[in-house]
Protein backbone atom coordinates (compact mmCIF):
# COMPACT_ATOMS: atom_id res chain seq x y z
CA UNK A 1 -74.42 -143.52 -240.43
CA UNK A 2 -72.72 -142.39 -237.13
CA UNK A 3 -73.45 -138.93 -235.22
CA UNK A 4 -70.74 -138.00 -232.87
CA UNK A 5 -71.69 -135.48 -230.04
CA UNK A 6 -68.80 -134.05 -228.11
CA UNK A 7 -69.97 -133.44 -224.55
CA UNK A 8 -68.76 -131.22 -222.12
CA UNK A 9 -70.68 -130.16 -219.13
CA UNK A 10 -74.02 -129.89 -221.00
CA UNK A 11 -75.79 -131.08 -218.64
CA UNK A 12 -79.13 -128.53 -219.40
CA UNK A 13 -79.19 -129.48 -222.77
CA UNK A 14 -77.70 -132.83 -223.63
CA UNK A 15 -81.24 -134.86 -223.45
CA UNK A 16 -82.78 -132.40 -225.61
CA UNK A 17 -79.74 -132.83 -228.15
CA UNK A 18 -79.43 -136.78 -227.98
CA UNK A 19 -83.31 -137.53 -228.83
CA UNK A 20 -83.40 -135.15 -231.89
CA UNK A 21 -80.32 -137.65 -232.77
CA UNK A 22 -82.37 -140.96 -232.15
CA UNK A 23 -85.51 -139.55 -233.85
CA UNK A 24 -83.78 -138.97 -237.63
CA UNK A 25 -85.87 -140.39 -239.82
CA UNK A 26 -82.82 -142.19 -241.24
CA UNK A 27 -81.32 -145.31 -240.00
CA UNK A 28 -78.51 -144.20 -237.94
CA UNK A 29 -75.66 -147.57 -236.87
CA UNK A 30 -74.07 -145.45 -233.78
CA UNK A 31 -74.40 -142.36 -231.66
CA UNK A 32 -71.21 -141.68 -230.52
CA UNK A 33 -71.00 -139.16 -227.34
CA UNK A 34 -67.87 -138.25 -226.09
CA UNK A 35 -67.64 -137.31 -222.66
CA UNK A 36 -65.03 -134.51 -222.59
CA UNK A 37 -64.37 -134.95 -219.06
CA UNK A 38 -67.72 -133.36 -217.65
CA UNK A 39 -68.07 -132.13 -214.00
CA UNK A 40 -71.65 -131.65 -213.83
CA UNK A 41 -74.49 -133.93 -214.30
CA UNK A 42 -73.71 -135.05 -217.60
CA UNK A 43 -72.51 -138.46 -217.21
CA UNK A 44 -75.26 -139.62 -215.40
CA UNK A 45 -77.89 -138.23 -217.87
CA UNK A 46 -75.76 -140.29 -220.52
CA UNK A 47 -75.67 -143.68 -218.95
CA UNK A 48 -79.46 -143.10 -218.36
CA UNK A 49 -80.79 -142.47 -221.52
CA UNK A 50 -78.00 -144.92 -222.57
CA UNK A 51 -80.54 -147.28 -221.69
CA UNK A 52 -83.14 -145.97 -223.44
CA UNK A 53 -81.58 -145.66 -226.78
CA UNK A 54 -79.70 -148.39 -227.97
CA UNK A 55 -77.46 -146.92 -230.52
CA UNK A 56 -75.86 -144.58 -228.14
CA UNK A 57 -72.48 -145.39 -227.10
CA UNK A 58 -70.52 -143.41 -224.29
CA UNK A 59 -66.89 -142.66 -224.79
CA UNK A 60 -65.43 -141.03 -221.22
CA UNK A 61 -62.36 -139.04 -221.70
CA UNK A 62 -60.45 -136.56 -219.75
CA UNK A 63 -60.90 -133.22 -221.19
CA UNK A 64 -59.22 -131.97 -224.30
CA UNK A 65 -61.26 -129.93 -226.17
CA UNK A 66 -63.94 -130.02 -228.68
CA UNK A 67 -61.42 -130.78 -231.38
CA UNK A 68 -60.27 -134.08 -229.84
CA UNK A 69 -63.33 -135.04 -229.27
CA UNK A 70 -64.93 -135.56 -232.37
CA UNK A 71 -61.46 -136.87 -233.90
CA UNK A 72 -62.24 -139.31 -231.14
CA UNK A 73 -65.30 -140.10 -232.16
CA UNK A 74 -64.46 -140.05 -235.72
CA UNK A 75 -62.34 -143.14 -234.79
CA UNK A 76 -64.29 -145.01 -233.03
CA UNK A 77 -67.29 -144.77 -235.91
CA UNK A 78 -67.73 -147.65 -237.68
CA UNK A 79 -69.94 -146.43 -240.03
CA UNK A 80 -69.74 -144.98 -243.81
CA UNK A 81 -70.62 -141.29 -242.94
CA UNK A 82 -70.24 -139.10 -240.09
CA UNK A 83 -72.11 -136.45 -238.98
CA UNK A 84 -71.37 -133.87 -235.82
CA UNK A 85 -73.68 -132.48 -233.31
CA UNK A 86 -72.82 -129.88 -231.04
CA UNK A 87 -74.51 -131.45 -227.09
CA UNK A 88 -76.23 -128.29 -227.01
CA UNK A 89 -77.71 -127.96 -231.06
CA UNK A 90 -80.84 -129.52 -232.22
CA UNK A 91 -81.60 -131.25 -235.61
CA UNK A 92 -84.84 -131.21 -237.29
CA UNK A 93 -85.63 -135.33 -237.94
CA UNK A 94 -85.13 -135.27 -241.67
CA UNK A 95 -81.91 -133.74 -241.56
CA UNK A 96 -79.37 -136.62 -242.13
CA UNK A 97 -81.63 -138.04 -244.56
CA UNK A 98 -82.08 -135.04 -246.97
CA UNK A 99 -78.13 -134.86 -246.83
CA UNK A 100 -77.74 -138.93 -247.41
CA UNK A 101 -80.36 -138.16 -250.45
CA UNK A 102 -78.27 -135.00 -251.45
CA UNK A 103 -74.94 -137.27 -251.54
CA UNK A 104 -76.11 -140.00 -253.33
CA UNK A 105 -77.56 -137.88 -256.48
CA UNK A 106 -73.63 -137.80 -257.05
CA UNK A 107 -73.46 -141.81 -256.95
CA UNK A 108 -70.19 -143.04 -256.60
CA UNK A 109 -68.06 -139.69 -257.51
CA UNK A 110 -64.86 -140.11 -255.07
CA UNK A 111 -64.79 -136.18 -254.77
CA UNK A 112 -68.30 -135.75 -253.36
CA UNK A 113 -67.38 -136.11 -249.84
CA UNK A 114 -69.54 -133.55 -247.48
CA UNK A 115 -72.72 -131.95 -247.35
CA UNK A 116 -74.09 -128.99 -244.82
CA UNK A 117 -77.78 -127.44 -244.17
CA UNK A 118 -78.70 -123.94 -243.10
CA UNK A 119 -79.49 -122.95 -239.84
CA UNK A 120 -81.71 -121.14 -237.47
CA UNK A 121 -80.61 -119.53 -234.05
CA UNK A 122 -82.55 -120.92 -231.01
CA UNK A 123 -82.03 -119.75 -227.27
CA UNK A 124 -82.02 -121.25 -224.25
CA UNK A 125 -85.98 -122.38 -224.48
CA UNK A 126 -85.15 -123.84 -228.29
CA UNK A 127 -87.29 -120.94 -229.56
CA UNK A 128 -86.06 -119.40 -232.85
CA UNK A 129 -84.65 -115.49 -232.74
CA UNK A 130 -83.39 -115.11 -235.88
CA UNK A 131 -81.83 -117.56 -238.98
CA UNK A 132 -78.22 -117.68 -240.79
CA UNK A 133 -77.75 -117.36 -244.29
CA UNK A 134 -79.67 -119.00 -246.87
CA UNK A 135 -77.20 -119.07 -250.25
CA UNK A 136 -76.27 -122.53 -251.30
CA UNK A 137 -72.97 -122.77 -252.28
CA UNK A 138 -72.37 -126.12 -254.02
CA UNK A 139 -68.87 -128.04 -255.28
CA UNK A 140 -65.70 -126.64 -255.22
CA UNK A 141 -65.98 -123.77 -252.88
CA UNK A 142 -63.14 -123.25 -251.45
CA UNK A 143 -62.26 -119.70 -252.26
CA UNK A 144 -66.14 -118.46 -251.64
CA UNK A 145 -65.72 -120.38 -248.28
CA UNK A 146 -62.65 -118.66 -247.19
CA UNK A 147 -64.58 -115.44 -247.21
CA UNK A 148 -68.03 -116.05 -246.39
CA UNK A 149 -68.64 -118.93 -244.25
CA UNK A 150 -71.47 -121.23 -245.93
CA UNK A 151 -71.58 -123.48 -243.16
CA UNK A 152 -71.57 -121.52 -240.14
CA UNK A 153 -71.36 -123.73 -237.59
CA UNK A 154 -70.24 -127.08 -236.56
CA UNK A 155 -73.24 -129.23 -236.35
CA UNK A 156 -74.04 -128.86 -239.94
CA UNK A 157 -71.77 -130.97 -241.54
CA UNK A 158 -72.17 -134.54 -242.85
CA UNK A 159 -68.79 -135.92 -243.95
CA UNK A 160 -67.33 -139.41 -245.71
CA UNK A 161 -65.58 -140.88 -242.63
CA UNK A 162 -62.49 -142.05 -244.75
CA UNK A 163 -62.31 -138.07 -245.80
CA UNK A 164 -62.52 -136.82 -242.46
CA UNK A 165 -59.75 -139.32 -241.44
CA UNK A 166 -57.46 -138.55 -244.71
CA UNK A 167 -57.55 -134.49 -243.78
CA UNK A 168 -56.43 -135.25 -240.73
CA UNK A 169 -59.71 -134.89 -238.50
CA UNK A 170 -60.41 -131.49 -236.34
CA UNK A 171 -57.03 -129.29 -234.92
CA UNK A 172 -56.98 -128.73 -231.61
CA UNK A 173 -54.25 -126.56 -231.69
CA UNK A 174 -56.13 -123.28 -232.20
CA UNK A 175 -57.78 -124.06 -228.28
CA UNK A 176 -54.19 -124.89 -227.32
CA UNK A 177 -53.15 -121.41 -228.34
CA UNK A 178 -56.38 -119.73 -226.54
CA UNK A 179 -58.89 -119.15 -230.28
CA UNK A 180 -61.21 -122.17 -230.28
CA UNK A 181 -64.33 -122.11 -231.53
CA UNK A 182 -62.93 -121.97 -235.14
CA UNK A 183 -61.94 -125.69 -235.68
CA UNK A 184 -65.35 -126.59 -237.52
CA UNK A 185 -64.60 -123.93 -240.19
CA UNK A 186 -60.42 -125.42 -240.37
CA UNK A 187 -62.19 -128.36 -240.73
CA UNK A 188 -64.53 -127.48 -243.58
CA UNK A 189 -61.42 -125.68 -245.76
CA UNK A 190 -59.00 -128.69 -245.44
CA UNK A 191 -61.26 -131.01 -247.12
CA UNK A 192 -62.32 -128.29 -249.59
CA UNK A 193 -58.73 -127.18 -250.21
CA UNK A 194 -57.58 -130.39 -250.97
CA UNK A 195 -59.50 -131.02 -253.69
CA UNK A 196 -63.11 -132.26 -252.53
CA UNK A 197 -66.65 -131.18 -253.24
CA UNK A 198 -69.01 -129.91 -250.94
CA UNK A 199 -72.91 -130.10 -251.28
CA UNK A 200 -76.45 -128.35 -249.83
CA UNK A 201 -79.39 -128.97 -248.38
CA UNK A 202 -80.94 -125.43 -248.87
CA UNK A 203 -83.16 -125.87 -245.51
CA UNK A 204 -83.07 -125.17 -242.10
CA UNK A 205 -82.37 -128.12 -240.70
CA UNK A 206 -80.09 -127.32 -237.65
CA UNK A 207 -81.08 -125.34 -234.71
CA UNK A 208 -77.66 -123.75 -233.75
CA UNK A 209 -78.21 -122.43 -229.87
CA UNK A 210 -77.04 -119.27 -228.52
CA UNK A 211 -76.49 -118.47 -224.73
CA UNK A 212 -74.29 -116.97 -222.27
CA UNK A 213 -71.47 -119.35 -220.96
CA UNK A 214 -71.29 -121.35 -224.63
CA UNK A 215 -68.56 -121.17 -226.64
CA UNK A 216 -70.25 -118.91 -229.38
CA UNK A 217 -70.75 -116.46 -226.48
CA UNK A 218 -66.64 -116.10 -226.21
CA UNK A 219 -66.86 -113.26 -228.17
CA UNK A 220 -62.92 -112.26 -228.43
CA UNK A 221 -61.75 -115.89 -229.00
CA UNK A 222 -64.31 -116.52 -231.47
CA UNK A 223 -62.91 -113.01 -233.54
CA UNK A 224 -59.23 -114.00 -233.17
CA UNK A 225 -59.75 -117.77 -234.09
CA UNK A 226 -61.68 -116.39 -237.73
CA UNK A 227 -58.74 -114.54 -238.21
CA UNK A 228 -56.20 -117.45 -237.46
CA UNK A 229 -58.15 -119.80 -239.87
CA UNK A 230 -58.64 -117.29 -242.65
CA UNK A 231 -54.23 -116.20 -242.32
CA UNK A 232 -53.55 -119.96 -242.27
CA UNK A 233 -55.58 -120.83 -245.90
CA UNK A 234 -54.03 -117.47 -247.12
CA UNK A 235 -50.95 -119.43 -247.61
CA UNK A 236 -52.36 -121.63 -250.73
CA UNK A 237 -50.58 -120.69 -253.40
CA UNK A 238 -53.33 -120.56 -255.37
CA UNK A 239 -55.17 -117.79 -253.70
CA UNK A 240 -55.39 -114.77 -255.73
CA UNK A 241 -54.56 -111.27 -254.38
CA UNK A 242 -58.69 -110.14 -255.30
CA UNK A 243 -59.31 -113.28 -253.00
CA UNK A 244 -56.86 -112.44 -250.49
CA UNK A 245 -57.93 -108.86 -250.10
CA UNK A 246 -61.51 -110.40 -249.78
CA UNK A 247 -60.86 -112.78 -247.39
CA UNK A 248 -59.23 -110.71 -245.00
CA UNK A 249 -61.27 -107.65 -244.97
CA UNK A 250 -63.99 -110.46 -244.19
CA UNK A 251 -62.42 -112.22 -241.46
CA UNK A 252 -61.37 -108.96 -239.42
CA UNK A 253 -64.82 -107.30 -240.00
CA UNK A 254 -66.52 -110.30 -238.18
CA UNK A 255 -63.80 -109.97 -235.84
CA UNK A 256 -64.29 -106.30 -235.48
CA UNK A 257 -68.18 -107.03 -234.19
CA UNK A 258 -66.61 -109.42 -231.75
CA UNK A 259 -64.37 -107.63 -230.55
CA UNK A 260 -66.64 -104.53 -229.91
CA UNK A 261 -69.21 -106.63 -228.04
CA UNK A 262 -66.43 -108.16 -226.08
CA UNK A 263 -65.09 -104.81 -225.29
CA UNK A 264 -61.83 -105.49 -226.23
CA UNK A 265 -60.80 -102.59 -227.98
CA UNK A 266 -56.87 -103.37 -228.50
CA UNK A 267 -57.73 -106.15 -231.09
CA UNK A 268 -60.86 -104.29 -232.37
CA UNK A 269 -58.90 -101.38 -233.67
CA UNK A 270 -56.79 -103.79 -235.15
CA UNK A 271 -59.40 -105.13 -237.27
CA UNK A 272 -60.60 -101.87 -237.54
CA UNK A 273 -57.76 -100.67 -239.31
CA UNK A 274 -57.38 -103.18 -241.71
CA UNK A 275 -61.43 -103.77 -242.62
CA UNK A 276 -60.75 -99.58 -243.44
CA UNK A 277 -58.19 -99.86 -245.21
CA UNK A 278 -59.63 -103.09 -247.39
CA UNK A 279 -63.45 -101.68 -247.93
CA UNK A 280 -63.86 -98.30 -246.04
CA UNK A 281 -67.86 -98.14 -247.20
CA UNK A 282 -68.49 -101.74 -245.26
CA UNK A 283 -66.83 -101.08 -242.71
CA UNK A 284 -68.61 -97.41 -242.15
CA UNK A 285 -71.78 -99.19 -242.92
CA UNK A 286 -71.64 -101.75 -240.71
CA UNK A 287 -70.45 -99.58 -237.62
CA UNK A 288 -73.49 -97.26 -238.43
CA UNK A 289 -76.04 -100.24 -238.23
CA UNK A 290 -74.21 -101.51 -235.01
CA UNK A 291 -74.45 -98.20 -233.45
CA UNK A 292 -77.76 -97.22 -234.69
CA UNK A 293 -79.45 -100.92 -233.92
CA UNK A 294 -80.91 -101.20 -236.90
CA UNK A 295 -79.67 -105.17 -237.03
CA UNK A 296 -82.26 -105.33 -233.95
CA UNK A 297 -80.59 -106.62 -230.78
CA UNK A 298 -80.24 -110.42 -231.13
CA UNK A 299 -78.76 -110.06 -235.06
CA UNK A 300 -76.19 -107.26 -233.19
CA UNK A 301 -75.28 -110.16 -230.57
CA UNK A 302 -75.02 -112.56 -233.20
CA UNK A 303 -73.38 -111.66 -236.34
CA UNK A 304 -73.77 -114.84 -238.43
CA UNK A 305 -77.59 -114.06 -238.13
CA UNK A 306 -78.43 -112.49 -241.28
CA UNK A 307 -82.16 -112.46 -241.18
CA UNK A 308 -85.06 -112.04 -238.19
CA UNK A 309 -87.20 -115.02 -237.68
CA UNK A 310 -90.10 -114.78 -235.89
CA UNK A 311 -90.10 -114.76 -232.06
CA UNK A 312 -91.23 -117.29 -229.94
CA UNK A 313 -91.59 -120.07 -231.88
CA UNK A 314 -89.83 -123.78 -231.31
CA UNK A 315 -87.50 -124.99 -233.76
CA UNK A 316 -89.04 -128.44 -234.20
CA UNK A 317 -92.06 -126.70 -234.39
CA UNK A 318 -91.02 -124.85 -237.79
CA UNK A 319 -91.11 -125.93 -241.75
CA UNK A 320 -86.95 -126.14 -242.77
CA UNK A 321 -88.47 -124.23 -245.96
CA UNK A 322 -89.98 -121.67 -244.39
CA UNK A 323 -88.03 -118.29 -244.87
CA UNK A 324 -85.94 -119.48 -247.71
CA UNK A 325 -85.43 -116.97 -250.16
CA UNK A 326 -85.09 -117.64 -254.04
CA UNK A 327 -81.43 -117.65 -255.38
CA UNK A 328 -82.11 -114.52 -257.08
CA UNK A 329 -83.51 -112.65 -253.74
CA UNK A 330 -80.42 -113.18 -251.89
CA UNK A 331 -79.06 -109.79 -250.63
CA UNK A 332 -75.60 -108.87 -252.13
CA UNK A 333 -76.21 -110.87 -255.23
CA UNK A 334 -73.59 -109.46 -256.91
CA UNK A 335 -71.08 -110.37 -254.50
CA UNK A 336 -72.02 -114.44 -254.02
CA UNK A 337 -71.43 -113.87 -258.06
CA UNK A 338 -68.20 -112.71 -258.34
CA UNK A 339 -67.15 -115.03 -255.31
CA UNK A 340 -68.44 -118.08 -257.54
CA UNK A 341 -66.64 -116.88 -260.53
CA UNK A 342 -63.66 -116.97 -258.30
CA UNK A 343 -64.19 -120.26 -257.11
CA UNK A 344 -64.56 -121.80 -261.15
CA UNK A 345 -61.09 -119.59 -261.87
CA UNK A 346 -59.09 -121.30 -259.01
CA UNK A 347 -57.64 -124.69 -259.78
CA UNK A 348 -58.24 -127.39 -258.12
CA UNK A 349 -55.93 -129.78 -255.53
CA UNK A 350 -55.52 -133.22 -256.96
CA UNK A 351 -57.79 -135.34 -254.96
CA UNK A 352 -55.79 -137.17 -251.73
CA UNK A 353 -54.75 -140.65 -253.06
């Protein structure tokens, strides 16, 4: 098992990060930071506790972008599986072995090849505000996935090494072209497109953190890179108009929230006109919540939040089962229904040889 932590001037947060790490309950071979060229303090906090932990390895490279980063450290991993970990997320300790344990109930299927956990939303303290979604979407997802992000986030994800290799790692050229933040999810539909399975851990097992200056905070680029990811996958051939229309209307009414907060109107009417045009109750629906504040102010902020949490409390602190809803009291059941019929209609890719 190898964790790879991209690292780029995280110096407030990168201890915090690194120990929840070491202290999995499984056996993990390698801890992999790569030092994206950091300016701050962050080097020296790394060769520090570099001494303290003696999996942890330190890759220094000049900077390049999260992207390039964890291909690097996808690399340099020796070891069967990878998982990622943003240098500013936290795991609970049981989280890479519940997804090891998830994994291996498949045995030796070739097409199993990645497995994600939910998440909660933590500030700068590593309280929890507020929690993502809880539906577990299982197998061959890829169509459900290209409209409603099951992951959400990029330090969910335990992956096959020899998988993450074959699809060709993270692409950095979304930050090239100014919309990072989106690789994760790129990511997440190349292995799913090209024929792999994708598994759950229905817990809350990742504290994804929140705060001014990250890159979740970019609200614009965030918008625009959903977008560009959702328009590249539209290209399948095997994407349905139904999913099409779905997957758009989707990707520009996130946008649309992003762009709002940001203040960037240009783009937002954009997406505004085209989230109209695809569902015109959604997108009146969701602009009266936003302006009313009925989402309460951290879920407006943050709109992969679906659900309050309580206030105040510390992630490690919390049971991963607590707030998990049943299957069948997920909001918009109807919806996840016809989005898994859609994913059992679409073919599948034959697997990469």
């Amino acid at each position: 098992m190898a964790i790879v932590i991209p690292v780029y001037n995280a110096e407030h947060y990168i201890e915090e990060t690194l120990l929840s790490a070491a202290r999995q309950t499984y056996p993990v071979r390698e801890i992999i930071a790569v030092n994206d060229g950091s300016r701050d303090g962050t080097r020296g906090i790394l060769e520090r506790l570099s001494q303290e932990i003696d999996t942890l390895k330190i890759v220094t490279v000049p900077n390049g972008g999260v992207a390039r980063a964890r291909n690097i450290g996808t690399e340099r991993a020796t070891a069967h599986y990878v998982a990622y970990l943003d240098a500013d997320d936290l795991w609970h300790p049981t989280k890479i072995e519940k997804q090891v344990a998830a994994l291996a109930r498949h045995g030796h299927q070739s097409d199993w090849a990645a497995v994600y956990t939910f998440f909660r939303g933590i500030n700068d303290e590593s309280f929890v505000f507020g929690s993502g979604p809880c539906d577990p979407a299982r197998g061959a997802i890829f169509g459900s996935h290209l409209v409603v992000n099951h992951v959400g986030n990029g330090s969910s994800v335990m992956v096959r090494r020899d998988v993450a290799l074959a699809v060709g790692g993270f692409d950095p050229s979304y930050a090239d072209h100014g919309v990072g933040g989106c690789e994760d999810r790129d990511f997440q539909l190349r292995i799913l497109s090209q024929g792999y399975l994708m598994e759950a851990v229905p817990e809350f097992l990742v504290g994804y953190r929140f705060y001014e200056g990250n890159m979740s905070s970019n609200r614009s680029r965030m918008g625009l890179g959903q977008i560009s990811v959702t328009e590249r996958f539209l290209k399948d051939e095997r994407v349905s108009d139904e999913l099409k229309r779905l997957a758009l209307e989707s990707a520009h009414r996130y946008a649309l929230t992003n762009f709002l907060a940001a203040g960037d109107w240009k783009n937002a009417w954009t997406s505004f006109k085209v989230s109209l045009a695809s569902s015109p109750s959604r997108t009146a629906l969701m602009l009266l919540r936003r302006s009313k504040g009925k989402l309460g102010k951290s879920v407006r902020k943050l709109p992969v939040l679906r659900r309050r949490a309580p206030i105040r409390r510390p992630f490690t602190a919390m049971d991963p089962l607590e707030g998990v809803l049943p299957v069948d009291a997920l909001p918009n059941r109807q919806f996840i229904d016809r989005l898994q019929e859609i994913d059992r209609e679409m073919p599948r890719q034959t697997l990469i040889s």
